[in-house]
N, C-alpha and C. Protein backbone atom coordinates (compact mmCIF):
# COMPACT_ATOMS: atom_id res chain seq x y z
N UNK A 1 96.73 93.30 121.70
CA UNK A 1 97.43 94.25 120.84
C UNK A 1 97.80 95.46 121.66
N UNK A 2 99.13 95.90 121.58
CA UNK A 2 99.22 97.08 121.97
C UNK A 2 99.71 98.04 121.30
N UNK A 3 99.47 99.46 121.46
CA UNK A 3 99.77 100.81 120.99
C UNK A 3 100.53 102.36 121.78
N UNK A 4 101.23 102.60 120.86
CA UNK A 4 101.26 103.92 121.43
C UNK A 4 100.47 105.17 120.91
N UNK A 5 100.12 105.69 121.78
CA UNK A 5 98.77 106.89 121.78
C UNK A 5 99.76 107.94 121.23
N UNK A 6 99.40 108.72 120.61
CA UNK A 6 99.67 109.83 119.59
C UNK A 6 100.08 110.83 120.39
N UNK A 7 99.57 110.80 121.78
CA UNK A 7 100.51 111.72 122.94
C UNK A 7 101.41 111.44 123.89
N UNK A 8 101.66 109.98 123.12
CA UNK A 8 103.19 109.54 124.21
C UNK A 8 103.10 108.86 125.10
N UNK A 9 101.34 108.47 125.55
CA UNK A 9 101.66 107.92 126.65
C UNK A 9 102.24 106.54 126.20
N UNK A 10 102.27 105.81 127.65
CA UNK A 10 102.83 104.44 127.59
C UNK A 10 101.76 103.81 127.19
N UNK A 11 102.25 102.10 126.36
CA UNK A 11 101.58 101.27 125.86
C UNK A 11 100.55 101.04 126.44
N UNK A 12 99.46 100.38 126.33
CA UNK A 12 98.07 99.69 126.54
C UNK A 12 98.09 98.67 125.61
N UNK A 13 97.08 97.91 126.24
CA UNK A 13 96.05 97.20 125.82
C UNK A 13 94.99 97.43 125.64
N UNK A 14 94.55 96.67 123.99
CA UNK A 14 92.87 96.99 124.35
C UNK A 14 91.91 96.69 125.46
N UNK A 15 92.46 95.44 125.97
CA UNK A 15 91.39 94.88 126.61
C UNK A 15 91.65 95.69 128.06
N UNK A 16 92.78 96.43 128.54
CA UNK A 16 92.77 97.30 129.90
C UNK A 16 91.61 98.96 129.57
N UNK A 17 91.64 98.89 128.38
CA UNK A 17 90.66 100.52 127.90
C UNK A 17 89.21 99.94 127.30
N UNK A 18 88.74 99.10 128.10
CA UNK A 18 87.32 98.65 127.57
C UNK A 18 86.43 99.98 128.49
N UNK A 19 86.82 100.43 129.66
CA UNK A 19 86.03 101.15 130.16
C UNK A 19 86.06 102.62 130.20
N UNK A 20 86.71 102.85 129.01
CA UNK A 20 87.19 104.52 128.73
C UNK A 20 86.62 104.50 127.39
N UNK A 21 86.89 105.72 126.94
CA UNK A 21 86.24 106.07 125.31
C UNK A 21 87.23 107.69 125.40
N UNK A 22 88.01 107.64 124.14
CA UNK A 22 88.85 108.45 123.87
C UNK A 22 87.96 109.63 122.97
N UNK A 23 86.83 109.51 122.79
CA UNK A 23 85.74 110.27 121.70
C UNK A 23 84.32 109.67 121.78
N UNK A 24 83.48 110.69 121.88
CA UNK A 24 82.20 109.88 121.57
C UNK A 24 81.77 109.36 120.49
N UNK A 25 82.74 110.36 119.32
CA UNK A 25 82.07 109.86 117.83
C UNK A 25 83.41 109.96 117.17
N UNK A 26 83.95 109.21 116.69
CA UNK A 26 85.28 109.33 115.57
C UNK A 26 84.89 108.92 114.21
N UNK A 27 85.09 110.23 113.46
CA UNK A 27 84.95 109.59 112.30
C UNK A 27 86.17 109.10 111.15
N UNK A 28 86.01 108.33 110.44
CA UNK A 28 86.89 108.09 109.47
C UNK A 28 87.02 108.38 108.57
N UNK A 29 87.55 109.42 107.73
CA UNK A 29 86.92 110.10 106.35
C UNK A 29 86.87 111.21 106.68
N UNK A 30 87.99 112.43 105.75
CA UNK A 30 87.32 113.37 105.83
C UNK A 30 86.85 114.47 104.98
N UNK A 31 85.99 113.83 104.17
CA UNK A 31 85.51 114.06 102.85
C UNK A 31 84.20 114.96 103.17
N UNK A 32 83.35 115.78 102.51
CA UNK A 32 82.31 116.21 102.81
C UNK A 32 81.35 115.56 103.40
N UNK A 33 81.35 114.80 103.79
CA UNK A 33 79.98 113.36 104.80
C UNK A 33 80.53 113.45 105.91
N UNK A 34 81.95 112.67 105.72
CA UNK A 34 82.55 113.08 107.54
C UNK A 34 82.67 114.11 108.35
N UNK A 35 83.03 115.43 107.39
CA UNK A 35 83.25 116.44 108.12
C UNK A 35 81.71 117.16 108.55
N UNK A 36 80.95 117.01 107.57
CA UNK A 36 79.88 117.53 107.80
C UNK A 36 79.02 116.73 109.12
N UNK A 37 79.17 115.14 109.28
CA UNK A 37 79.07 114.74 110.34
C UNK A 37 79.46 115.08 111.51
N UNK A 38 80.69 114.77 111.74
CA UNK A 38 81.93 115.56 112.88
C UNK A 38 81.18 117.04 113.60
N UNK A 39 81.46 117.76 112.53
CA UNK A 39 80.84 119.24 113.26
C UNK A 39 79.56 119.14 113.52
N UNK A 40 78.57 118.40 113.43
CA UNK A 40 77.24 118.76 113.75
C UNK A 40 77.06 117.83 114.99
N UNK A 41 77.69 116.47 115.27
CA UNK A 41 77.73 115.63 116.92
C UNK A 41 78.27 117.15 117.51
N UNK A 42 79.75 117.56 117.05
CA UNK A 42 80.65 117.98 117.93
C UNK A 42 79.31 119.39 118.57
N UNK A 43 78.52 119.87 117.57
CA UNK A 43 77.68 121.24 117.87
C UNK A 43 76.49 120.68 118.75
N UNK A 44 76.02 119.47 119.28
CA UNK A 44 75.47 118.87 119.71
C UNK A 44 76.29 118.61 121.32
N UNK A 45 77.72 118.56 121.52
CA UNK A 45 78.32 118.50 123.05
C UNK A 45 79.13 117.64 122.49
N UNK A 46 79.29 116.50 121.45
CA UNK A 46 79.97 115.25 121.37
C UNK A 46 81.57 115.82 121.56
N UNK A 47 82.48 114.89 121.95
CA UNK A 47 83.84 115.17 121.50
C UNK A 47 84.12 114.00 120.85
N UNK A 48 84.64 114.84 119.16
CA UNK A 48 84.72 114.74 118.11
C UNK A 48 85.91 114.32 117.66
N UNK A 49 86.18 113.68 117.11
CA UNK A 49 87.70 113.50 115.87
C UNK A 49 87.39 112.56 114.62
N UNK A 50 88.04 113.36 113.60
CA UNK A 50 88.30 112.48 112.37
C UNK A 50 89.56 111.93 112.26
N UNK A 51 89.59 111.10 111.52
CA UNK A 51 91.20 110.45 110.88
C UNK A 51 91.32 110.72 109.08
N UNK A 52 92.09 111.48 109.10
CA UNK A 52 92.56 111.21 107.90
C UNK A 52 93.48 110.88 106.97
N UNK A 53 93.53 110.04 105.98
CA UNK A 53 95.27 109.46 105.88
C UNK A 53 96.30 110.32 105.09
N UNK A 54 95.29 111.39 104.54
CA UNK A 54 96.32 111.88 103.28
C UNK A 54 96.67 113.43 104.21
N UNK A 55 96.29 113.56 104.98
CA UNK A 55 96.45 114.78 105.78
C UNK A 55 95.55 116.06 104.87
N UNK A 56 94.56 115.70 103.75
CA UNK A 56 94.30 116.79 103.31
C UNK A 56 92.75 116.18 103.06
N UNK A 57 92.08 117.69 103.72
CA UNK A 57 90.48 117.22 104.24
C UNK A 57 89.85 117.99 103.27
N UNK A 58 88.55 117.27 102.83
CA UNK A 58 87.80 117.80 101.95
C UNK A 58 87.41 116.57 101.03
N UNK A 59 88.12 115.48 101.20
CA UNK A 59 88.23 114.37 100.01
C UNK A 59 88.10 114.81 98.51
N UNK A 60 87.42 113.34 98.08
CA UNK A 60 87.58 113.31 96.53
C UNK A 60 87.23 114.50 95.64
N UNK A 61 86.50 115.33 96.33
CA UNK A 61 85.51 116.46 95.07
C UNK A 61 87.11 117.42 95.23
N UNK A 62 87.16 117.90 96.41
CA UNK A 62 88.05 118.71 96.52
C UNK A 62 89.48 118.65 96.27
N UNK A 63 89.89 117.53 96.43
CA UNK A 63 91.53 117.24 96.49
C UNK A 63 91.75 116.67 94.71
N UNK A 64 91.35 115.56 94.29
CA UNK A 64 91.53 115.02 92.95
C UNK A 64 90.10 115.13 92.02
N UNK A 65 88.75 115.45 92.44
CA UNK A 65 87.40 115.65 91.53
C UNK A 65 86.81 116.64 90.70
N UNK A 66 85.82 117.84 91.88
CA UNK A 66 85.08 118.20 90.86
C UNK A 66 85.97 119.77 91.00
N UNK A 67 86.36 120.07 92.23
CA UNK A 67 87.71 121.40 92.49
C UNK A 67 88.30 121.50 91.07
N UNK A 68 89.49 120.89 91.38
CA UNK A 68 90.13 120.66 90.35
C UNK A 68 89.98 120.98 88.93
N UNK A 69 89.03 119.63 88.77
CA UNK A 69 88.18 119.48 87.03
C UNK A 69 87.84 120.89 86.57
N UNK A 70 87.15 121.34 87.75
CA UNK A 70 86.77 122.93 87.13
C UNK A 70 87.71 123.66 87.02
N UNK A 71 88.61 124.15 87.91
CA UNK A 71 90.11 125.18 87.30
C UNK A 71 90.09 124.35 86.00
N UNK A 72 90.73 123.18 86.30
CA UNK A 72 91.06 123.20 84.39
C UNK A 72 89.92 123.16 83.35
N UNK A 73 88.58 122.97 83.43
CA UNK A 73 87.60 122.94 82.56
C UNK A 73 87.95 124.59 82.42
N UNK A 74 88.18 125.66 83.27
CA UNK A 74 87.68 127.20 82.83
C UNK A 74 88.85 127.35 82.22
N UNK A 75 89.96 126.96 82.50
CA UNK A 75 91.40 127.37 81.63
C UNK A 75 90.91 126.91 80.50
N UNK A 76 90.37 125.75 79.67
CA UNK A 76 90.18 125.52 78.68
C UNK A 76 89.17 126.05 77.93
N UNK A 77 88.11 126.50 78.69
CA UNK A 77 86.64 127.22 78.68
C UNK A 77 87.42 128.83 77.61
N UNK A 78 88.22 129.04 78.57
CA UNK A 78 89.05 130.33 78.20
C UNK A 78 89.51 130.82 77.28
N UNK A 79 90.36 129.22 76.99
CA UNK A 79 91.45 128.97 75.45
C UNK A 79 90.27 128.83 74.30
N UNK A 80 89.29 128.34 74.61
CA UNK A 80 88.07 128.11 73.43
C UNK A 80 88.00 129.44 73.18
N UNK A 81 87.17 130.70 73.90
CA UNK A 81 86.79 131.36 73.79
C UNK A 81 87.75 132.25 72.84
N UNK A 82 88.89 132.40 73.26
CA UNK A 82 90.08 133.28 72.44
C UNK A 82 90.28 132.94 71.17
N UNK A 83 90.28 131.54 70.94
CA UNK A 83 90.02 131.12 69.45
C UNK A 83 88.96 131.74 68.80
N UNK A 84 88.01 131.72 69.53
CA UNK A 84 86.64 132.27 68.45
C UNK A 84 86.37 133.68 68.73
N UNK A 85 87.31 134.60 69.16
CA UNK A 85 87.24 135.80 69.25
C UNK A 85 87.00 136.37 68.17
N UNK A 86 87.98 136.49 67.02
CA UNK A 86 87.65 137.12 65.50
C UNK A 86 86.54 136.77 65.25
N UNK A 87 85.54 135.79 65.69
CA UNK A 87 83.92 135.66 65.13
C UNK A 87 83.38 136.78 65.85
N UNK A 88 83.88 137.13 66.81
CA UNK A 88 82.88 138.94 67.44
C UNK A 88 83.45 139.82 67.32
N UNK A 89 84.33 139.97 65.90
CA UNK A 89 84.75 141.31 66.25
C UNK A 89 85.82 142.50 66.90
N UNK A 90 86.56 140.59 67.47
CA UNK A 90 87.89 141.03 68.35
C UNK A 90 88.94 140.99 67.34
N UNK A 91 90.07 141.69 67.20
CA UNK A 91 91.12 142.13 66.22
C UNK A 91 92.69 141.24 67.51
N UNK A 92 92.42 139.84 66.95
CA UNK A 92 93.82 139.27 67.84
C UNK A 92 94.98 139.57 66.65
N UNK A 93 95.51 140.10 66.17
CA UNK A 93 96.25 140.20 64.77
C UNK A 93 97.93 140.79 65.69
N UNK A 94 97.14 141.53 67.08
CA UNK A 94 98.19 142.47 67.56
C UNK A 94 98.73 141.51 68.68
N UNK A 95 97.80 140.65 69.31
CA UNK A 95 98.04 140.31 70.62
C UNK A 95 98.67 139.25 70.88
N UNK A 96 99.07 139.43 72.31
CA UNK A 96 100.30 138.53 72.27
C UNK A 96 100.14 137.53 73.31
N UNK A 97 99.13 136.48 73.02
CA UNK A 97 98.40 135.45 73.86
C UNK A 97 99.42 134.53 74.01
N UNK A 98 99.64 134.23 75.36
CA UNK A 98 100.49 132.98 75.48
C UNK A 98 99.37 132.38 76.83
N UNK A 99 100.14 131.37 76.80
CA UNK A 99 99.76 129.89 78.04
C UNK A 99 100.64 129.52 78.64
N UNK A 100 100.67 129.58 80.51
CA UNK A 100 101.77 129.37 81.00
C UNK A 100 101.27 128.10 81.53
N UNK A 101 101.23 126.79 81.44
CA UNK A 101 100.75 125.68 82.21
C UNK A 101 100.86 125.41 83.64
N UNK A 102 102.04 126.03 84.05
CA UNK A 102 103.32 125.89 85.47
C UNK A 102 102.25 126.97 85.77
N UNK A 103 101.57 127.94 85.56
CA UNK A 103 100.95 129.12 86.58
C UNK A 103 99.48 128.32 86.58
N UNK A 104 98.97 127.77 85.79
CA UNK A 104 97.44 127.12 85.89
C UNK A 104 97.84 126.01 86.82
N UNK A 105 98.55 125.11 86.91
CA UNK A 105 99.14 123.71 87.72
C UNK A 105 99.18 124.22 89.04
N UNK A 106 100.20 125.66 89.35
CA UNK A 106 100.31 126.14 90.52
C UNK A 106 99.63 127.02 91.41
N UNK A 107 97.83 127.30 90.43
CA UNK A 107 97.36 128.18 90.97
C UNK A 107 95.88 127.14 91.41
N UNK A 108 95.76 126.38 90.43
CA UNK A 108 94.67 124.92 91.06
C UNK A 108 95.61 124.61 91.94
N UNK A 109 96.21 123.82 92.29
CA UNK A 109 97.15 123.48 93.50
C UNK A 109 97.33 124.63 94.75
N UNK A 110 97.32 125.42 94.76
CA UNK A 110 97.07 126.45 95.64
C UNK A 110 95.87 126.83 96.22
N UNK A 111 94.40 126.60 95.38
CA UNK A 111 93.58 126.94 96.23
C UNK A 111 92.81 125.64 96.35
N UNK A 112 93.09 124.39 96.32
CA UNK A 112 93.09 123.19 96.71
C UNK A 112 93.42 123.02 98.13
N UNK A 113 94.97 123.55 98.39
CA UNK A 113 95.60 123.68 99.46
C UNK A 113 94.65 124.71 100.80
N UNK A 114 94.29 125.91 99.45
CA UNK A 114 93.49 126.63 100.45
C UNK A 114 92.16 126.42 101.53
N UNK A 115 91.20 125.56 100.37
CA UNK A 115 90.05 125.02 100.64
C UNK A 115 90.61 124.03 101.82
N UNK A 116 91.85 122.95 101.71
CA UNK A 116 92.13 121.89 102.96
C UNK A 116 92.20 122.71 103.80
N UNK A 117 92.62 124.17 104.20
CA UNK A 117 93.00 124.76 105.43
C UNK A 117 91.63 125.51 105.86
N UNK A 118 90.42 125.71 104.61
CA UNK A 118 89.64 126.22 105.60
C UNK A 118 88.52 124.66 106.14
N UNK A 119 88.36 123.56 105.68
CA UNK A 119 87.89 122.55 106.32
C UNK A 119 88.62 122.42 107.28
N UNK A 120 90.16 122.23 107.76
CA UNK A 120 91.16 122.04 108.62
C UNK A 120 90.45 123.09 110.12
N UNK A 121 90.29 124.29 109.22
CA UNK A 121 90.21 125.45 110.43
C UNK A 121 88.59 125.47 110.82
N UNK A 122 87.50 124.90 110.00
CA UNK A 122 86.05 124.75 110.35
C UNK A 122 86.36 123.45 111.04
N UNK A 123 86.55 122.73 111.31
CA UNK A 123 86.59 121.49 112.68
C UNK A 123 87.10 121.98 113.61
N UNK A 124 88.71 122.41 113.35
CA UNK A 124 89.29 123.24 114.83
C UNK A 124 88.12 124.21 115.42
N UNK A 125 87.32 124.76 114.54
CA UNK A 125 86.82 126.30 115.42
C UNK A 125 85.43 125.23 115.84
N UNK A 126 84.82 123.85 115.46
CA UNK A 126 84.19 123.49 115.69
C UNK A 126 84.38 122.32 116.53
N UNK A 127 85.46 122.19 117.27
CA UNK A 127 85.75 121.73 118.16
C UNK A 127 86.39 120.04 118.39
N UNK A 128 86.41 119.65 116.69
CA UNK A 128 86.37 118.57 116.01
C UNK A 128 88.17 118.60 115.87
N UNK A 129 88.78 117.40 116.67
CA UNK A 129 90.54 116.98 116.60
C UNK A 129 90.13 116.28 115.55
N UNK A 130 91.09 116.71 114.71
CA UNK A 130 91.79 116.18 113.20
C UNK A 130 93.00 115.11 113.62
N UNK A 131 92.95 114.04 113.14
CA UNK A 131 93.76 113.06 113.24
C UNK A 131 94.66 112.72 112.19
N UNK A 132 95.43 112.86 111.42
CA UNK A 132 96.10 112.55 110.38
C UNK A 132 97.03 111.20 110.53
N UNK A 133 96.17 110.40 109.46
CA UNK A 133 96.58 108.50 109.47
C UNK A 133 96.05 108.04 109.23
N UNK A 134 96.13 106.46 108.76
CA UNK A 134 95.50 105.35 108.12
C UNK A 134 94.52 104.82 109.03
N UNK A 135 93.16 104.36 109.06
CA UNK A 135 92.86 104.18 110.18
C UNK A 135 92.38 103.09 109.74
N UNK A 136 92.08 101.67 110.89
CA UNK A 136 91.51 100.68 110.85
C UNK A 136 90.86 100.10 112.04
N UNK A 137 89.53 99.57 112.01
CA UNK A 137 88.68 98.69 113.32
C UNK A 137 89.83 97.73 113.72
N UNK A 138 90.05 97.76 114.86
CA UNK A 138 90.68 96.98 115.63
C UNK A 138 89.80 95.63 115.72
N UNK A 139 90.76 94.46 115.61
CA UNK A 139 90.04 93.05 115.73
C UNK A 139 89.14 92.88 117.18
N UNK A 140 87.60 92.60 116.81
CA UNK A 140 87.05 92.98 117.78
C UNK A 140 85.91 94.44 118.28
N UNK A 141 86.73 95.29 117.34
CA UNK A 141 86.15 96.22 117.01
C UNK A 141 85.89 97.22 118.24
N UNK A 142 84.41 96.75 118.83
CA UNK A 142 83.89 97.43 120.08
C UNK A 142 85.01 99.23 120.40
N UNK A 143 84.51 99.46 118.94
CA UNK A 143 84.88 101.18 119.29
C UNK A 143 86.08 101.16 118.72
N UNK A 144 86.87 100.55 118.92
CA UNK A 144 88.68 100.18 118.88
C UNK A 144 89.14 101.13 117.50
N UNK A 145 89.78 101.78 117.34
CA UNK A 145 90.25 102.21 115.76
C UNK A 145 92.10 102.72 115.75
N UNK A 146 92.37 101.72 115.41
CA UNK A 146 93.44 101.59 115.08
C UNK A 146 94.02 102.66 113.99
N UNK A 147 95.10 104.02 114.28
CA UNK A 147 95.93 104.83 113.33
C UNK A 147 96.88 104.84 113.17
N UNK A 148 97.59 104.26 111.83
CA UNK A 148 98.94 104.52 111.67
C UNK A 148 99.00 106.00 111.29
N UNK A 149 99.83 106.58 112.21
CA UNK A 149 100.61 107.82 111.66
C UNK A 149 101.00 108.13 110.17
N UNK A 150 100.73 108.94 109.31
CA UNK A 150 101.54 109.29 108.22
C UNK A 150 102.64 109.54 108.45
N UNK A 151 103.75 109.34 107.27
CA UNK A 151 104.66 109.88 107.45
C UNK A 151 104.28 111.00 106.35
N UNK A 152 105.85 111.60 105.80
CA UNK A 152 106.17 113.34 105.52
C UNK A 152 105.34 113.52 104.31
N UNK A 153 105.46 112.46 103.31
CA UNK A 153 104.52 112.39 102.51
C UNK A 153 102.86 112.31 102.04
N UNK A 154 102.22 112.06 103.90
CA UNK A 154 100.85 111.83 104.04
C UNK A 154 100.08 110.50 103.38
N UNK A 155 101.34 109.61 104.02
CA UNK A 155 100.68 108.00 103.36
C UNK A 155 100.71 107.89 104.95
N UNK A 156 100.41 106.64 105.32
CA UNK A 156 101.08 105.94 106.59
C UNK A 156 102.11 105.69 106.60
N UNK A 157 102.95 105.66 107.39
CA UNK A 157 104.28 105.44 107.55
C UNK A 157 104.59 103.87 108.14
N UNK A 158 105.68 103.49 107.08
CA UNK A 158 105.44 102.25 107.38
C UNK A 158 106.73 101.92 108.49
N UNK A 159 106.11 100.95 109.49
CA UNK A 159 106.86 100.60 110.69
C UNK A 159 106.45 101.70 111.77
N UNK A 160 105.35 102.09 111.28
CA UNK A 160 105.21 103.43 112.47
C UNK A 160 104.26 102.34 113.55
N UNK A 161 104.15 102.95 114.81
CA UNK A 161 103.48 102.09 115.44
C UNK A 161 101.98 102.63 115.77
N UNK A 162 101.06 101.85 115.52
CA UNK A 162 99.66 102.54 115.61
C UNK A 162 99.24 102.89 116.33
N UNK A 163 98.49 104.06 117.40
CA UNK A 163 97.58 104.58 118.11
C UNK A 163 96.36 104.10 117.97
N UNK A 164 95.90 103.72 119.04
CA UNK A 164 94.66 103.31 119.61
C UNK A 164 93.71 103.92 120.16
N UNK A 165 92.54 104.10 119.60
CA UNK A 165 91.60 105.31 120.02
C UNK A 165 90.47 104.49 120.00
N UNK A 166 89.56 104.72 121.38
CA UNK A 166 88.45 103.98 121.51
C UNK A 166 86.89 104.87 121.21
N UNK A 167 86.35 105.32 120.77
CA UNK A 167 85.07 105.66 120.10
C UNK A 167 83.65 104.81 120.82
N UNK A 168 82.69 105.86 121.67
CA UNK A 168 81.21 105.01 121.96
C UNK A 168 80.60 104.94 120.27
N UNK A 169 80.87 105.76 119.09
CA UNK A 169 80.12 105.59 117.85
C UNK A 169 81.24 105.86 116.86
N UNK A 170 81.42 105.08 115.82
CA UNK A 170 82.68 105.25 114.72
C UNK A 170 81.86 105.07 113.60
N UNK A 171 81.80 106.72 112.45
CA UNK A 171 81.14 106.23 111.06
C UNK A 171 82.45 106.10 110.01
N UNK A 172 81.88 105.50 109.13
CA UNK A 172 82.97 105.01 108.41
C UNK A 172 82.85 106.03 107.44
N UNK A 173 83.38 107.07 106.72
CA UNK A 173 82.88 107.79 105.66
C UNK A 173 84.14 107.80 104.94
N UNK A 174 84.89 106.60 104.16
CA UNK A 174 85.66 106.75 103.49
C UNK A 174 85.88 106.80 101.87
N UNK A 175 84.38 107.24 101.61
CA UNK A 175 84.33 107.29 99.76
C UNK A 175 84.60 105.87 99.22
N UNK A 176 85.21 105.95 98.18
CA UNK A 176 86.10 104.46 98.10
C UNK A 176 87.40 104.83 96.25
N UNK A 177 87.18 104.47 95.75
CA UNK A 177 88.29 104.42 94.15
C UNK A 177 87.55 103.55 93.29
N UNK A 178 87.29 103.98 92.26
CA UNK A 178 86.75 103.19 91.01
C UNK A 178 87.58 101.97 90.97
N UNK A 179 86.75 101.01 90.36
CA UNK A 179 86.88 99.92 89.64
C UNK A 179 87.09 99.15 88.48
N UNK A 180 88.26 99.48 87.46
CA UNK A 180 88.09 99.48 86.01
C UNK A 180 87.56 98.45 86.13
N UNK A 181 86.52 97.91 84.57
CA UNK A 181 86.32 96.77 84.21
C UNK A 181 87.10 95.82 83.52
N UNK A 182 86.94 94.28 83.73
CA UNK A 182 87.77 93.44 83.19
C UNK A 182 88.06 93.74 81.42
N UNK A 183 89.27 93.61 81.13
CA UNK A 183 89.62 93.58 79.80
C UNK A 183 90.55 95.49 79.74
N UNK A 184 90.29 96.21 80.50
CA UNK A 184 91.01 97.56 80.67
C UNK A 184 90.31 98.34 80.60
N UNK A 185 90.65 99.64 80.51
CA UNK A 185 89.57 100.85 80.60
C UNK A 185 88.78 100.98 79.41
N UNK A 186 87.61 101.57 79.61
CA UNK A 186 87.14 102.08 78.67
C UNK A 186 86.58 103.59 78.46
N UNK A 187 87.30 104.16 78.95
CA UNK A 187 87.06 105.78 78.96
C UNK A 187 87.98 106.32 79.93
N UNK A 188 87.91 107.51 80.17
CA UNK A 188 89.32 108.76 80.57
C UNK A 188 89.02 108.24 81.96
N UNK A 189 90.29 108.36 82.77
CA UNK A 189 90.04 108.22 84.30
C UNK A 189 90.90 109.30 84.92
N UNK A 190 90.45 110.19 85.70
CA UNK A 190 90.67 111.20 86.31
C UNK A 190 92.21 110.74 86.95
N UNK A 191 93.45 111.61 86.79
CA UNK A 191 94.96 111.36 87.32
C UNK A 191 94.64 110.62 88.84
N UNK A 192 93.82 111.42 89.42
CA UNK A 192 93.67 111.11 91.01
C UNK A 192 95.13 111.16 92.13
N UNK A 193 95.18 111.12 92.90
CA UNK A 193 96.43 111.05 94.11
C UNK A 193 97.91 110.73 93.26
């Protein structure tokens, strides 16, 4: 199999880079396990990299989970509370309560964005290369980890050609996606990606 490396060089083979290692530790995932992995080899001497496919680090809690859930649990936390104001005493008779959805949508979405840039900027200052792409064990494995590039959207890009990165230790820390049960759902499932 051959690849082009993410810095241009010319093609390889795996089997000509059996005696190099592009990282001591690459991880896959960069969800709170990976990253928290990553920086503590990298604070140890390792040289470090993650891959990630969606280009946005922090994974599930942060990007589609518990981040999120909470902005909108307190927006609603909020709207409760204003309802039951006249039970303490508050005089809403005058006020002129509205709900802008487009400013709650765009202000969770913003510090979502924020939180990816300070995980982004705690690996950089910790010495840990961020990889953005799909990544897969090369047949054979022995370190091998195969990345398709994202494209603009932060999927992989398809027809892109994969980079080849060889690893002495590769953890896998890629979370994973629920499983409805047979016959369809049976309870709320979070929008997700």
């Amino acid at each position: 199999a051959t690849a082009t490396a993410a810095s241009g060089e010319t093609n390889r083979t795996i089997a000509d880079d059996y005696d190099r290692y592009d990282f001591d530790y690459l991880v896959i995932g960069a969800g709170s396990g990976g990253i928290a992995s990553a920086r503590r080899a990298a604070s140890h001497g390792a040289e470090v990299a993650v891959v990630e496919r969606s280009g946005r680090s922090g994974g599930t809690c942060v990007n589609v989970g518990c981040v999120p859930k909470k902005v909108m649990w307190n927006a609603a936390s909020i709207a409760e509370t204003l309802h039951d104001m006249k039970h303490y005493g508050f005089d809403d008779s005058n006020a002129a309560i509205s709900f802008d959805w487009s400013y709650v949508k765009n202000a969770r979405d913003n510090y979502v964005t924020r939180l990816n840039g300070i995980y982004d900027r705690n690996m950089a200052n910790s010495g840990v290369t961020l990889i953005s792409g799909s990544a897969s064990l090369a047949d054979g494995a022995n370190g091998f980890v195969l990345v398709t590039p994202d494209d603009a959207d932060g999927r992989g890009g398809e027809g892109a050609e994969p980079a080849t990165y060889r690893a002495r230790h590769v953890l896998i820390a890629t979370g994973g996606e629920p499983a409805l049960p047979p016959g369809g759902p049976r309870g709320a499932r979070a929008p997700g990606r």
